[in-house]
C-alpha atoms as a PDB file:
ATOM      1  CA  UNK A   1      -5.824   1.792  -7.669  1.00  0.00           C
ATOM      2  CA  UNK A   2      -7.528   1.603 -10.511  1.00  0.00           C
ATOM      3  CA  UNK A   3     -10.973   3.695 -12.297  1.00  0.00           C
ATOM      4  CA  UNK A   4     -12.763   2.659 -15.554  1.00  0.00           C
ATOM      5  CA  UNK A   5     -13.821   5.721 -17.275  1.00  0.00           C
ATOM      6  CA  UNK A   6     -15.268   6.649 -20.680  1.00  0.00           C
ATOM      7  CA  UNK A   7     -13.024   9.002 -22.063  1.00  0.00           C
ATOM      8  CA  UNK A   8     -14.377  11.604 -25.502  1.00  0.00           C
ATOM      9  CA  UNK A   9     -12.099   9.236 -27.028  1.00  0.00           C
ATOM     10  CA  UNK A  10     -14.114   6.414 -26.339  1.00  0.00           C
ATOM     11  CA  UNK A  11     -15.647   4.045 -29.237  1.00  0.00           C
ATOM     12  CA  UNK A  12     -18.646   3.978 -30.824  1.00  0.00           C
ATOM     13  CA  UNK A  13     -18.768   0.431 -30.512  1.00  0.00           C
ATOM     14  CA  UNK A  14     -20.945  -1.565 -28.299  1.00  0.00           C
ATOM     15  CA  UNK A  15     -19.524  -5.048 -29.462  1.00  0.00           C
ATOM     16  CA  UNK A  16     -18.048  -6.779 -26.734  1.00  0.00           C
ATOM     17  CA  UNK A  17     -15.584  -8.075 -29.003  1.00  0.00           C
ATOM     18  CA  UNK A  18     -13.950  -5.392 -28.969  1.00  0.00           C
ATOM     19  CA  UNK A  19     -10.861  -4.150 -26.627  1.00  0.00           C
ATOM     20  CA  UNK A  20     -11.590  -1.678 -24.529  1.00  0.00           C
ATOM     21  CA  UNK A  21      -9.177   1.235 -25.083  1.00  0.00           C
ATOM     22  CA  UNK A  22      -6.753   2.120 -22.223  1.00  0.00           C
ATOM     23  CA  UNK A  23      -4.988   5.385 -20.945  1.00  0.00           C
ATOM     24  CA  UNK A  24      -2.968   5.878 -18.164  1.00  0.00           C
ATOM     25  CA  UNK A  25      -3.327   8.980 -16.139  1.00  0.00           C
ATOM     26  CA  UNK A  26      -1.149  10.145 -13.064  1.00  0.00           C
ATOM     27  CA  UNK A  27      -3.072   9.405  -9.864  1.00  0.00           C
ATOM     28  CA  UNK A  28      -1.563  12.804  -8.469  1.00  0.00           C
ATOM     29  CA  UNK A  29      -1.141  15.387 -11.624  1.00  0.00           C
ATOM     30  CA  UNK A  30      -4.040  14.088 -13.878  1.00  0.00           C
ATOM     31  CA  UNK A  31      -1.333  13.821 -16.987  1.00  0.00           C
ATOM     32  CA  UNK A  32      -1.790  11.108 -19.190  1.00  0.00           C
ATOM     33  CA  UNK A  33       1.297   8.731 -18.924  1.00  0.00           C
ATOM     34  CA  UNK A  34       3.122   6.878 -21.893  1.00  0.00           C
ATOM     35  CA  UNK A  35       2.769   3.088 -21.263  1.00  0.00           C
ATOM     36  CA  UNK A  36       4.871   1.024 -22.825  1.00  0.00           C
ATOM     37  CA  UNK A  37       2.970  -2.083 -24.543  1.00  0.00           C
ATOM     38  CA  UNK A  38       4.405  -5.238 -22.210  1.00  0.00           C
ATOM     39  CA  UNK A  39       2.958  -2.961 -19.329  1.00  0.00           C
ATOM     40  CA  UNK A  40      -0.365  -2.348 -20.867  1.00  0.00           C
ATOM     41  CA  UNK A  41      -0.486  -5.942 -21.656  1.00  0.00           C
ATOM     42  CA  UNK A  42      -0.848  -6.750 -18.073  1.00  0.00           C
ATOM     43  CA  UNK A  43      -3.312  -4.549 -17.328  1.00  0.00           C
ATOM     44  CA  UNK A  44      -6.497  -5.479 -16.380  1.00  0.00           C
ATOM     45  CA  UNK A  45      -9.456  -4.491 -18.273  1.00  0.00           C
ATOM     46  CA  UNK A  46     -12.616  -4.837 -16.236  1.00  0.00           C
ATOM     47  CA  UNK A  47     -16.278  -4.823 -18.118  1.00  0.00           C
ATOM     48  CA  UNK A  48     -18.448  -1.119 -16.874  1.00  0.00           C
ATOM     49  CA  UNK A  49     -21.756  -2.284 -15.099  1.00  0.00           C
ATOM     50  CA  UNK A  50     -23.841  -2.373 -18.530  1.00  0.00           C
ATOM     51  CA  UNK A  51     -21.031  -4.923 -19.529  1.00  0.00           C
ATOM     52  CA  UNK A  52     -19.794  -3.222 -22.274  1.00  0.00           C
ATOM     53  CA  UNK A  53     -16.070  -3.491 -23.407  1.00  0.00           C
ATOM     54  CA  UNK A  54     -15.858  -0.783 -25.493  1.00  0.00           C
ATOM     55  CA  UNK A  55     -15.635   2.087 -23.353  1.00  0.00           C
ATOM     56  CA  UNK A  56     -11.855   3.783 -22.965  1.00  0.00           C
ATOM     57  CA  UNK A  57     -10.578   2.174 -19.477  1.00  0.00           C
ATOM     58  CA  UNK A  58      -7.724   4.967 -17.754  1.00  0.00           C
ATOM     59  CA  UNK A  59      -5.710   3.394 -15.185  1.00  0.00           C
ATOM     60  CA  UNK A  60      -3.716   5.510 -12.426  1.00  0.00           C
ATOM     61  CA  UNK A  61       0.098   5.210 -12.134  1.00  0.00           C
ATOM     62  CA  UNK A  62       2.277   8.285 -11.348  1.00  0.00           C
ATOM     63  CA  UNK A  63       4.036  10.319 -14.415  1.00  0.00           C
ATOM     64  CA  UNK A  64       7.617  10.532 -14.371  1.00  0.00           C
ATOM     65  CA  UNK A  65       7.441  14.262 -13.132  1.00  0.00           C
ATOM     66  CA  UNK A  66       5.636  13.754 -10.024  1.00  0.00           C
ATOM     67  CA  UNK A  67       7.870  10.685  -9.365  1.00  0.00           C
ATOM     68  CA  UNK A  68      11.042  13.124  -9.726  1.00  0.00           C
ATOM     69  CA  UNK A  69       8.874  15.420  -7.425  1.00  0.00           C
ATOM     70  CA  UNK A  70       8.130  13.156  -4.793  1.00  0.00           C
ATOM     71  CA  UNK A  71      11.742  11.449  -5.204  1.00  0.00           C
ATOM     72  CA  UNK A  72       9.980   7.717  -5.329  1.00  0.00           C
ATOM     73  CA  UNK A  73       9.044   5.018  -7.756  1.00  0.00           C
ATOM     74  CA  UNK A  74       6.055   3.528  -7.355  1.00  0.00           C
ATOM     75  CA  UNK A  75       6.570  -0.388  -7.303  1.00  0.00           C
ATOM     76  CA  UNK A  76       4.308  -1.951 -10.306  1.00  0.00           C
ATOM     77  CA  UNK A  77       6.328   0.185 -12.546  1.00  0.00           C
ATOM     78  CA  UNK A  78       9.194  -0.924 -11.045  1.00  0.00           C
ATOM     79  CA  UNK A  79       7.934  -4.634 -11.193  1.00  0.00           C
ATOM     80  CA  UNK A  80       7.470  -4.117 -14.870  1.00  0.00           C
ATOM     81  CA  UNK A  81      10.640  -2.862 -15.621  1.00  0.00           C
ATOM     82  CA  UNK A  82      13.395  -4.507 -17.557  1.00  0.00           C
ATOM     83  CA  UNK A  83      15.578  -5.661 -15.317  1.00  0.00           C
ATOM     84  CA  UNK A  84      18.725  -4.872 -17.803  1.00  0.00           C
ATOM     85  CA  UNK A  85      17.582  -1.712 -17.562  1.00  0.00           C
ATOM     86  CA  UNK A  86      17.982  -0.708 -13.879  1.00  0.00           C
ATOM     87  CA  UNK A  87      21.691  -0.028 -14.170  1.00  0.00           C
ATOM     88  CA  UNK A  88      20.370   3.603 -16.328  1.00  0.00           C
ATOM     89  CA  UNK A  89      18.336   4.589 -13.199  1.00  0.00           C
ATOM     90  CA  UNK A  90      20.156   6.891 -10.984  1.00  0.00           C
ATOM     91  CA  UNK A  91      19.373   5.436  -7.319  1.00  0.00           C
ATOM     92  CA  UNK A  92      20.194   2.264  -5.973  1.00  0.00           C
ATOM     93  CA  UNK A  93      17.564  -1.147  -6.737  1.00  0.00           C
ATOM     94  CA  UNK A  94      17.861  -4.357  -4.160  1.00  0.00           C
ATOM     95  CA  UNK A  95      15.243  -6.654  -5.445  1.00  0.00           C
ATOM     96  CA  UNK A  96      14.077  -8.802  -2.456  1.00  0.00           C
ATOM     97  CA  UNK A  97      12.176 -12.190  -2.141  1.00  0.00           C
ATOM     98  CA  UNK A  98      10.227 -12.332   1.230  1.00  0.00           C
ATOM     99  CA  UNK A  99      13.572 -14.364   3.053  1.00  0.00           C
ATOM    100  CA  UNK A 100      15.554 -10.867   1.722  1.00  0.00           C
ATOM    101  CA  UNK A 101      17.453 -12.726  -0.899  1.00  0.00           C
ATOM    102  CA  UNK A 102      18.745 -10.381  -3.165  1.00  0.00           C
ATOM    103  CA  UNK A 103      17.496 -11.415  -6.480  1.00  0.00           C
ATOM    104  CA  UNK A 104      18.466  -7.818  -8.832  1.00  0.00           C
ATOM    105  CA  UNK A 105      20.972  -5.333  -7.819  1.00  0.00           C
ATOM    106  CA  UNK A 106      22.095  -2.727 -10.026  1.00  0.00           C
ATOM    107  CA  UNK A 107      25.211  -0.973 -10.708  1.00  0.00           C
ATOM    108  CA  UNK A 108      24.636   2.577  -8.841  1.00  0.00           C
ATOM    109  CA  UNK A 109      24.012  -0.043  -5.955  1.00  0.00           C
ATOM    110  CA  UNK A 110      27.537  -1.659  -6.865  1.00  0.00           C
ATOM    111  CA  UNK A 111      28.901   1.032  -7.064  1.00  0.00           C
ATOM    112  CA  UNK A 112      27.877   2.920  -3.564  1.00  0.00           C
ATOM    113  CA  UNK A 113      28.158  -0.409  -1.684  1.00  0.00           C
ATOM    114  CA  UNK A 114      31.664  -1.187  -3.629  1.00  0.00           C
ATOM    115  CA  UNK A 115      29.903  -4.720  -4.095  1.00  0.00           C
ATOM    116  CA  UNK A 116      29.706  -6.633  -7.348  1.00  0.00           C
ATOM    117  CA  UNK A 117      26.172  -8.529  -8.003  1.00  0.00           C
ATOM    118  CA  UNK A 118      28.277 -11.505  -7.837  1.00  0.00           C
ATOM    119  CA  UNK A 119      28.592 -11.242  -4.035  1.00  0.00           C
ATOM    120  CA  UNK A 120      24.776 -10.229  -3.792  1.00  0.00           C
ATOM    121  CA  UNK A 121      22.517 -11.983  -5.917  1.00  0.00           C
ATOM    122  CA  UNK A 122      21.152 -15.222  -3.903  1.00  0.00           C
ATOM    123  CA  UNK A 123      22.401 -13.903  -0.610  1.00  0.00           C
ATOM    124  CA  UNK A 124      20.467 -12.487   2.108  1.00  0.00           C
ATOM    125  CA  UNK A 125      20.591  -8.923   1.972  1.00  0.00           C
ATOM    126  CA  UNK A 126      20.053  -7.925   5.439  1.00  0.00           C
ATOM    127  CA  UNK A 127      22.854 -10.707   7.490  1.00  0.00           C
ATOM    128  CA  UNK A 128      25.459 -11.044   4.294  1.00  0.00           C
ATOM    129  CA  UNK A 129      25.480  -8.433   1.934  1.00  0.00           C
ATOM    130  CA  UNK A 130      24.566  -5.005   4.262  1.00  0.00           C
ATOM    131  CA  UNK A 131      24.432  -6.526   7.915  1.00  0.00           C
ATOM    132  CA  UNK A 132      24.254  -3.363   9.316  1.00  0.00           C
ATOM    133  CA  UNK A 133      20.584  -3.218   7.947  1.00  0.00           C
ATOM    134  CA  UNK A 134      19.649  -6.498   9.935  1.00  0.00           C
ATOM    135  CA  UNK A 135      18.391  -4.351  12.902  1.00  0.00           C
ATOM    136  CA  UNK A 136      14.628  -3.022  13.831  1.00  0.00           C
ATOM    137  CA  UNK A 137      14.737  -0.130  11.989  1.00  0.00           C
ATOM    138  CA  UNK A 138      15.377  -1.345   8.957  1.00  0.00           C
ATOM    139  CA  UNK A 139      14.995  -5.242   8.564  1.00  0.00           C
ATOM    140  CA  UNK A 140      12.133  -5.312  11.658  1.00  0.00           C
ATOM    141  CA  UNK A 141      10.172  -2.708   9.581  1.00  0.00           C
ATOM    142  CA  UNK A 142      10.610  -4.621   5.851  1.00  0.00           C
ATOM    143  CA  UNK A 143       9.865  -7.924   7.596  1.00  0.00           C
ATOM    144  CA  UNK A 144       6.240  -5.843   9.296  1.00  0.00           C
ATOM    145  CA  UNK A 145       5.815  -5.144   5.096  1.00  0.00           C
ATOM    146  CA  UNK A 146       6.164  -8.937   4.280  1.00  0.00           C
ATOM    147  CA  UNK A 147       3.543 -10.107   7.677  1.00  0.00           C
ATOM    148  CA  UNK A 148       0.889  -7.513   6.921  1.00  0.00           C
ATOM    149  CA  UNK A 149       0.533  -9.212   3.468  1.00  0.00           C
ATOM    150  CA  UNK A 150      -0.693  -6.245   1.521  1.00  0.00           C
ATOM    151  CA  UNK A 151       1.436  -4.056  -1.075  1.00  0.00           C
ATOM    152  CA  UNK A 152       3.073  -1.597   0.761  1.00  0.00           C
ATOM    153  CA  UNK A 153       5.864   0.983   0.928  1.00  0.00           C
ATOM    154  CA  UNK A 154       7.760   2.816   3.799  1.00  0.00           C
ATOM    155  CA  UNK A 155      10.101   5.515   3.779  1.00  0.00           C
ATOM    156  CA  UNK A 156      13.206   5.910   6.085  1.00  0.00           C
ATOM    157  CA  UNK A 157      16.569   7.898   6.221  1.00  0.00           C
ATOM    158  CA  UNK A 158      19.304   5.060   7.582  1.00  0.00           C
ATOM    159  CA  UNK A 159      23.280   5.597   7.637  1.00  0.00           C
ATOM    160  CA  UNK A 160      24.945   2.599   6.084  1.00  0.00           C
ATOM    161  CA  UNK A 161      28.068   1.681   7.596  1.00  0.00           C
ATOM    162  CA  UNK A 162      30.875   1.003   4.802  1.00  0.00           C
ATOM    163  CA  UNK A 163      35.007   0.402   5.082  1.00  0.00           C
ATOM    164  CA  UNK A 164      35.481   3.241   3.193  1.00  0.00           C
ATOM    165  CA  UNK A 165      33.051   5.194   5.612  1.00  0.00           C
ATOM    166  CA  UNK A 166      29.436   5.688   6.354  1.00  0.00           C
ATOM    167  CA  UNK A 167      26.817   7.263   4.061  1.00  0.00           C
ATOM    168  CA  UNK A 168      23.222   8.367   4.940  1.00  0.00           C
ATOM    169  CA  UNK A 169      21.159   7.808   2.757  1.00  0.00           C
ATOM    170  CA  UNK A 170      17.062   7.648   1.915  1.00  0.00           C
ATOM    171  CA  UNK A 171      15.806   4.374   1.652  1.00  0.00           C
ATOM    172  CA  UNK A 172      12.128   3.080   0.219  1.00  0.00           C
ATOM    173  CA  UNK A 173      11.475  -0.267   1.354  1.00  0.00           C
ATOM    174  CA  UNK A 174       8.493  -1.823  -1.038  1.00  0.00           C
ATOM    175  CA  UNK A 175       6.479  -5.332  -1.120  1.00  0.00           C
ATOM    176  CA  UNK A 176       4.036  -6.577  -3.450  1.00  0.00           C
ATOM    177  CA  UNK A 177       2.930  -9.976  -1.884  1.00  0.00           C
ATOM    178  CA  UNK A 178       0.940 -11.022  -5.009  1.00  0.00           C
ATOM    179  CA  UNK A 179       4.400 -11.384  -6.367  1.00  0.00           C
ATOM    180  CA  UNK A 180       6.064 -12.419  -3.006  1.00  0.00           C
ATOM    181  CA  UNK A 181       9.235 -10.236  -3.932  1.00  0.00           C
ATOM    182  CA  UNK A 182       9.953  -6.065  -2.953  1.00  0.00           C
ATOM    183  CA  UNK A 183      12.722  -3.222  -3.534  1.00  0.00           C
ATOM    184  CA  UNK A 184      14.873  -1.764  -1.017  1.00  0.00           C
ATOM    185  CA  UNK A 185      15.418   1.545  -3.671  1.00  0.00           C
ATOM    186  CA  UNK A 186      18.499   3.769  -2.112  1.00  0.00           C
ATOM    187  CA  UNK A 187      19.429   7.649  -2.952  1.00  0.00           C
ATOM    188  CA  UNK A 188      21.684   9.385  -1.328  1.00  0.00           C
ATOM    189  CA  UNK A 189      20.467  12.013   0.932  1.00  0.00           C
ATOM    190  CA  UNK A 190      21.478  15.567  -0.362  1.00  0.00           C
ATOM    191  CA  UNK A 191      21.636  14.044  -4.178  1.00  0.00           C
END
């Protein structure tokens, strides 16, 4: 979601040469949120009805804190994200095309599923690399995700089914179909 707003910040200017200034505010705290500049150069910046470009535009993400609170990520941060990076986040990241090819899968990932990314990445995630997900509850409801063709997120508890034993665990299931891929993001439940 996003609002265009004129913050006190705002400039002056009415040139429409010039940028229109952006902030990022949490959609559920109101805090303004530290956007790094590859993710405010993708940002959108829409002209108010007068057509003026100089007004401060805020877009709504979520702040760290309330993502900690609500123990998600929302997933166009996550899209952004450098993917070298996802081995310093502490839950597990499956990066899915719409088949479920596994296309990122970081270390706390390895590491719980005792799987290296060289026996994930390019494989189907649901029939080779965790088949016990290929059932309704979890595949059925990630492939409903992909049909509806809208971004989307659901939230489920699920026991995976290891050698070395099973593990429940919390699982976010994501899809953004504007760039046909999603996250199956794992925690472990009591962590």
């Amino acid at each position: 979601m996003e609002s265009h707003a004129t913050s006190p910040e705002a400039s002056e200017s009415s040139d429409p040469a010039t940028p229109a200034k952006r902030i990022s505010i949490c959609a559920w705290c109101g805090t303004p949120i530290n956007r790094t500049a590859s993710q405010l150069k993708h940002e959108v910046i829409s002209e108010d009805a007068s057509g003026d470009r100089g007004q401060t535009t805020e877009t709504h993400g979520i702040c760290t804190l309330c993502i900690a609170d609500l123990g998600v990520y929302p997933i166009e941060s996550l899209m952004d994200y450098d993917r070298e990076s996802f081995d310093d986040l502490p839950f597990g990241i499956v990066e899915v095309d719409a088949q479920g090819r596994v296309l990122t899968y970081n270390k706390w990932e390895e590491e719980l599923a005792d799987r290296s990314r060289s026996q994930t990445l390019g494989r189907n995630f649901f029939s080779e690399v965790a088949p016990c997900t290929g059932v309704a509850e979890f595949e059925g409801r990630f492939r409903e995700l992909v049909a509806a063709g809208v971004p989307a997120r659901e939230q489920l508890d699920f026991l995976f089914r290891f050698p070395g034993g099973d593990t429940l665990v919390s699982v976010a299931l994501t899809w953004a179909p504007d760039l046909g891929r999603g996250f199956v993001l794992v925690q472990k439940v009591g962590e």
